[in-house]
Protein backbone atom coordinates (compact mmCIF):
# COMPACT_ATOMS: atom_id res chain seq x y z
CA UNK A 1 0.00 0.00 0.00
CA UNK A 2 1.57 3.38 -1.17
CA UNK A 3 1.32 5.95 1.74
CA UNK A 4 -0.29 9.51 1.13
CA UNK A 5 1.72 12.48 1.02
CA UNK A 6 0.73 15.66 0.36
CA UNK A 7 -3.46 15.27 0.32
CA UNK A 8 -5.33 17.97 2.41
CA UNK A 9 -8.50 15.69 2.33
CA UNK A 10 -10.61 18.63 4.16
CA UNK A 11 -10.57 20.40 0.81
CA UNK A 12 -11.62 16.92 -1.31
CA UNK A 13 -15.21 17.25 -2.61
CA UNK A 14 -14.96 13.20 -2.21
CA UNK A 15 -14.55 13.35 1.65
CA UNK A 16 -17.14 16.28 2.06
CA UNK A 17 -19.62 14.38 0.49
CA UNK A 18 -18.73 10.64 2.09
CA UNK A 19 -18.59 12.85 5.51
CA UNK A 20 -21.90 14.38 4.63
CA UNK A 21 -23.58 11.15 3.90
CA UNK A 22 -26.44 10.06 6.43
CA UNK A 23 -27.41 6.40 6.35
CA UNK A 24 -30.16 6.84 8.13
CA UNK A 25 -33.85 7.26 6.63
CA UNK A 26 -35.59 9.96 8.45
CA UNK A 27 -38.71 8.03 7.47
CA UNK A 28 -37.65 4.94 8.98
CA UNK A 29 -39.05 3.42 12.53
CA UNK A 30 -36.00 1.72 12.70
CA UNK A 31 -33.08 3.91 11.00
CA UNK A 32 -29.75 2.36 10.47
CA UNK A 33 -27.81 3.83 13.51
CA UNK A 34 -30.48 2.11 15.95
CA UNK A 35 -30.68 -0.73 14.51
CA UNK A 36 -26.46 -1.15 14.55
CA UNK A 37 -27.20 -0.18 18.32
CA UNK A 38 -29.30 -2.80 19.10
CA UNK A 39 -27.48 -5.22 17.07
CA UNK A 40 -23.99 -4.81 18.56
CA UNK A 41 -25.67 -3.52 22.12
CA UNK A 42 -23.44 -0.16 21.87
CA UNK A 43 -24.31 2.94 23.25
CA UNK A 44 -25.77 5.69 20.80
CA UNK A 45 -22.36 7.75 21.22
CA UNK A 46 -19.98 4.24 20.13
CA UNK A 47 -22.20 3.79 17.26
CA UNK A 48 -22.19 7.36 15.86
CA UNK A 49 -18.74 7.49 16.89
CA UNK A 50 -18.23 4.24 14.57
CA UNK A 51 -20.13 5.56 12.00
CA UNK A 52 -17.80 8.34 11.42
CA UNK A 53 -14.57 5.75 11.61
CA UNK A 54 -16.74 4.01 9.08
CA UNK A 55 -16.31 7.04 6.86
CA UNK A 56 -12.78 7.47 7.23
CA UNK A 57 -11.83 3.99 6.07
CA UNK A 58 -14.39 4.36 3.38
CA UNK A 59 -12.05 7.39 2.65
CA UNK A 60 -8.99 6.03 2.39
CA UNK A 61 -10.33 3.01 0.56
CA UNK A 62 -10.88 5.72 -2.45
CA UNK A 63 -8.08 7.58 -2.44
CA UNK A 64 -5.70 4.82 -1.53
CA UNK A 65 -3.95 2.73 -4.38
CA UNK A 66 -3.72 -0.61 -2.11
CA UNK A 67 -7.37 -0.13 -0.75
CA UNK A 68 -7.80 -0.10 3.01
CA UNK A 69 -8.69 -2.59 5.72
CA UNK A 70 -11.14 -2.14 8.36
CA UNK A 71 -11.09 -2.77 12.19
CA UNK A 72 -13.79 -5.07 13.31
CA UNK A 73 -15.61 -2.64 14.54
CA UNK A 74 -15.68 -0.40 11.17
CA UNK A 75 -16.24 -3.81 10.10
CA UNK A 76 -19.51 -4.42 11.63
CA UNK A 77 -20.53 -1.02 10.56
CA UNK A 78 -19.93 -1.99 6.80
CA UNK A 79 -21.44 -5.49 6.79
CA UNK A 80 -24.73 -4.05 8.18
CA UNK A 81 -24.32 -1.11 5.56
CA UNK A 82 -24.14 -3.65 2.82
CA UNK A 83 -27.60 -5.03 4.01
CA UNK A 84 -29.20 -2.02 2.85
CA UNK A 85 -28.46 -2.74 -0.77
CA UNK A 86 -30.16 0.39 -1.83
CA UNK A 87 -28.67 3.08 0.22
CA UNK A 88 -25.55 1.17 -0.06
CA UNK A 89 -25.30 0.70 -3.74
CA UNK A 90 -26.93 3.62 -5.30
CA UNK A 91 -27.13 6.53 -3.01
CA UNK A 92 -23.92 5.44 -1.35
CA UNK A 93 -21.76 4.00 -4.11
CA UNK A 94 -23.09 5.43 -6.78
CA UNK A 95 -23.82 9.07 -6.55
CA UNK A 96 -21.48 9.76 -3.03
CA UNK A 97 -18.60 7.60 -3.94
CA UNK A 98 -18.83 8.04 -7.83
CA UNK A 99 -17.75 4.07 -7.41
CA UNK A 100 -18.68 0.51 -6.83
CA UNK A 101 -16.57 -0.49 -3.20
CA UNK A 102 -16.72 -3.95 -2.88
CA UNK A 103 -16.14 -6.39 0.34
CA UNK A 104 -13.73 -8.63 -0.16
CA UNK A 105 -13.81 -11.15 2.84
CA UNK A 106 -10.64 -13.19 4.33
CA UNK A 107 -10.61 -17.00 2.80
CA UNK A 108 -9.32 -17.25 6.72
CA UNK A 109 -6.07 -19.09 8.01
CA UNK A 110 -2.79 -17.91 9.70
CA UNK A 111 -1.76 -16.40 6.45
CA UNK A 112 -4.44 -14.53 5.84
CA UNK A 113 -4.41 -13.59 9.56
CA UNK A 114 -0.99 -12.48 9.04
CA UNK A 115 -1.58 -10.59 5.71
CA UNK A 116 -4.87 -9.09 7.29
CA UNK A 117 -2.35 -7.48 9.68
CA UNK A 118 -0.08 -6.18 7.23
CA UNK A 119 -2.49 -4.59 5.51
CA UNK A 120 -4.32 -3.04 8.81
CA UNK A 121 -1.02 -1.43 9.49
CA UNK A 122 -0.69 0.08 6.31
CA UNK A 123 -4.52 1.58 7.01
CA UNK A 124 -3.30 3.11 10.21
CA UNK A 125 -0.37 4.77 8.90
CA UNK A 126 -2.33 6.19 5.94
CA UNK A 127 -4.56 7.03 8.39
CA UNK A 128 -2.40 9.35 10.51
CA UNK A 129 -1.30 10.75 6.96
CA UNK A 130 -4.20 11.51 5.45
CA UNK A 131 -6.14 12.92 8.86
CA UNK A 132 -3.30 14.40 10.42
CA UNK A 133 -4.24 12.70 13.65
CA UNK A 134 -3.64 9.44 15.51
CA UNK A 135 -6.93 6.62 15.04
CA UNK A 136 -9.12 6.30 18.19
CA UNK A 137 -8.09 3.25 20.03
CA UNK A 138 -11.27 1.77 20.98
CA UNK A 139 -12.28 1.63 17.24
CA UNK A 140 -8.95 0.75 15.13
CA UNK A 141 -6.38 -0.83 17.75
CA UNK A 142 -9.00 -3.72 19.16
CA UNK A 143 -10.95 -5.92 17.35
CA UNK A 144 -14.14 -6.17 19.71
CA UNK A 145 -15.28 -2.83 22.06
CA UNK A 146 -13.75 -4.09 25.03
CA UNK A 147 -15.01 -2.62 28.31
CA UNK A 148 -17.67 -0.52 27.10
CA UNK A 149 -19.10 1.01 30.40
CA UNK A 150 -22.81 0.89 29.58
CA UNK A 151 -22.33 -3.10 29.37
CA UNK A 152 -20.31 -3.51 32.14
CA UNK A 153 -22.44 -1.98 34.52
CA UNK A 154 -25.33 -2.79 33.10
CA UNK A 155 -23.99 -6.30 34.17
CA UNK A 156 -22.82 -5.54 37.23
CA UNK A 157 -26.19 -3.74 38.34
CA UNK A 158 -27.85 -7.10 37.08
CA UNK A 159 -26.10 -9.18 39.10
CA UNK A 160 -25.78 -6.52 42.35
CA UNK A 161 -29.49 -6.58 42.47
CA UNK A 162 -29.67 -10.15 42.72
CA UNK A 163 -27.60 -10.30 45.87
CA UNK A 164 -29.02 -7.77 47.48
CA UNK A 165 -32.36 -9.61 46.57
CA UNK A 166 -31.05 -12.83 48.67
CA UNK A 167 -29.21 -10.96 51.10
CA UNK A 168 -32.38 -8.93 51.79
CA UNK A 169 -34.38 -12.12 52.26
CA UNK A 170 -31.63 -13.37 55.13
CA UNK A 171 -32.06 -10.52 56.67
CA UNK A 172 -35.88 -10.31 56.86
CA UNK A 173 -36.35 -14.06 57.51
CA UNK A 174 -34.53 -13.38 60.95
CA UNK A 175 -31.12 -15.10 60.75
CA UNK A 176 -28.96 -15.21 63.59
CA UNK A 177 -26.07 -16.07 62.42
CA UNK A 178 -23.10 -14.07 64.09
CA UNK A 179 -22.58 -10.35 62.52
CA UNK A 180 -19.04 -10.47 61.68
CA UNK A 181 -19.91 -13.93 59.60
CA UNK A 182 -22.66 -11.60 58.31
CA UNK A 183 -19.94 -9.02 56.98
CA UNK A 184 -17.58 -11.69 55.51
CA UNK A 185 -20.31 -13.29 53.64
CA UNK A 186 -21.43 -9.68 52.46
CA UNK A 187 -18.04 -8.80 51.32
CA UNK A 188 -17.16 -12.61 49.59
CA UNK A 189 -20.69 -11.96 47.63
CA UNK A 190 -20.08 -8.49 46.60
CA UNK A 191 -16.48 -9.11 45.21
CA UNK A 192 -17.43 -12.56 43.41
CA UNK A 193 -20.22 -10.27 41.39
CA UNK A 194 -17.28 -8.29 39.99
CA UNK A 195 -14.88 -11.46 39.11
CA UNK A 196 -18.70 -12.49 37.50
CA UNK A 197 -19.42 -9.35 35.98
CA UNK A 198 -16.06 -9.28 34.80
CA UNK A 199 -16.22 -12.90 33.16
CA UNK A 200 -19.57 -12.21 31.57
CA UNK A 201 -18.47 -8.62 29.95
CA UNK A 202 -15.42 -10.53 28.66
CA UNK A 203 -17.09 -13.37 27.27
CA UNK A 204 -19.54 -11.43 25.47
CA UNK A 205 -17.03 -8.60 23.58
CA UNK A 206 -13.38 -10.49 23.89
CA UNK A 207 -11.02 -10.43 25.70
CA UNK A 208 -8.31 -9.07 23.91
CA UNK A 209 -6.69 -8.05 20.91
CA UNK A 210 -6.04 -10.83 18.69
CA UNK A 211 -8.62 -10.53 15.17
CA UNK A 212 -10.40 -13.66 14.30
CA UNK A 213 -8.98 -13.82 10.37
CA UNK A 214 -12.43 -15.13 9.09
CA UNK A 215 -14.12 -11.69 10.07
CA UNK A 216 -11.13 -9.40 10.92
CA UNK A 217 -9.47 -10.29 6.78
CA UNK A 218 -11.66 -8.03 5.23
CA UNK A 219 -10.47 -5.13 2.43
CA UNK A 220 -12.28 -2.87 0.30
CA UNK A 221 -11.92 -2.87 -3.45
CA UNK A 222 -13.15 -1.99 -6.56
């Protein structure tokens, strides 16, 4: 992938219209940037935050030789982007792009794995290039959202209200078991819900940053 020198994309027509774009139908009960809410269970500031990430590897995709390569989570914005073949082929591709940008999908494997990264490193250099800034961690660097704080303690609240729900019931039934047993038992029960919560956030978004080369291998082309 040739690197970008020289391209003040702030003053490209291409990126003021891909930036301008809106995938979502103001007609629509269910516009796009709910539904890739619900569907990856991200807050409404991730998603529109994604969306815009989405842009800038559309971007760079166009005005790169080599093409681009997604993160997973740009990914997840694209593949439910290509389900709306309308806005995604005409209004998108055709009249915003001036250009048919096709998904090409790893064939998955180490070396693809290995060429996947390659490639993704080349997208964050040209990325720095191009937008004159570093890309935002928690949508280039990982492959899964990890930690997202709306999940996490939406778990944690879950599971908090469940102990207190037994440990209320104890209490009311008229136990008289000694207090400082009482305390220890409190204590064990609160910090096993965060090991828990912790274990259940993790198995749900990943827990780290390794890519999965069947979904992480993706490129854009032409």
């Amino acid at each position: 992938m040739q690197e970008l020198k020289h391209l003040v994309y702030s003053e490209d027509p291409l990126w003021q219209r891909i930036n301008d774009f809106n995938p979502d139908d103001p007609e629509a009960e269910m516009p796009f940037s709910r539904k890739l809410t619900m569907a990856q269970n991200w807050s409404e500031t991730f998603t529109q935050k994604a969306i815009q990430e989405y842009k800038h590897f559309v971007y760079l995709c166009c005005v790169s030789p080599a093409g681009a390569s997604p993160s997973e989570i740009v990914d997840k914005v694209w593949h439910l982007h290509l389900q709306y073949t309308q806005n995604y082929w005409e209004a998108f591709c055709e009249k915003t792009l001036g250009r048919n940008l096709h998904h090409h999908p790893s064939k998955g494997g180490p070396h693809e794995e290995k060429k996947y990264k390659h490639w993704l490193k080349d997208t964050l250099r040209n990325y720095k290039r191009v937008f004159k800034k570093d890309p935002p961690a928690d949508i280039w660097k990982r492959c899964y959202p990890l930690g997202l704080p709306r999940n996490r303690a939406t778990t944690f609240k879950g599971w908090s209200l469940v102990f207190l729900f037994f440990a209320a019931i104890v209490m009311l039934s008229g136990c008289r078991a000694n207090a400082m047993v009482i305390i220890i038992l409190v204590l064990f029960g609160f910090f096993a819900l965060i090991i828990l919560s912790d274990l259940v956030s993790t198995r749900v978004k990943g827990t780290d940053n390794r890519c999965n080369s069947d979904r992480c291998g993706d490129r854009c082309g032409g």
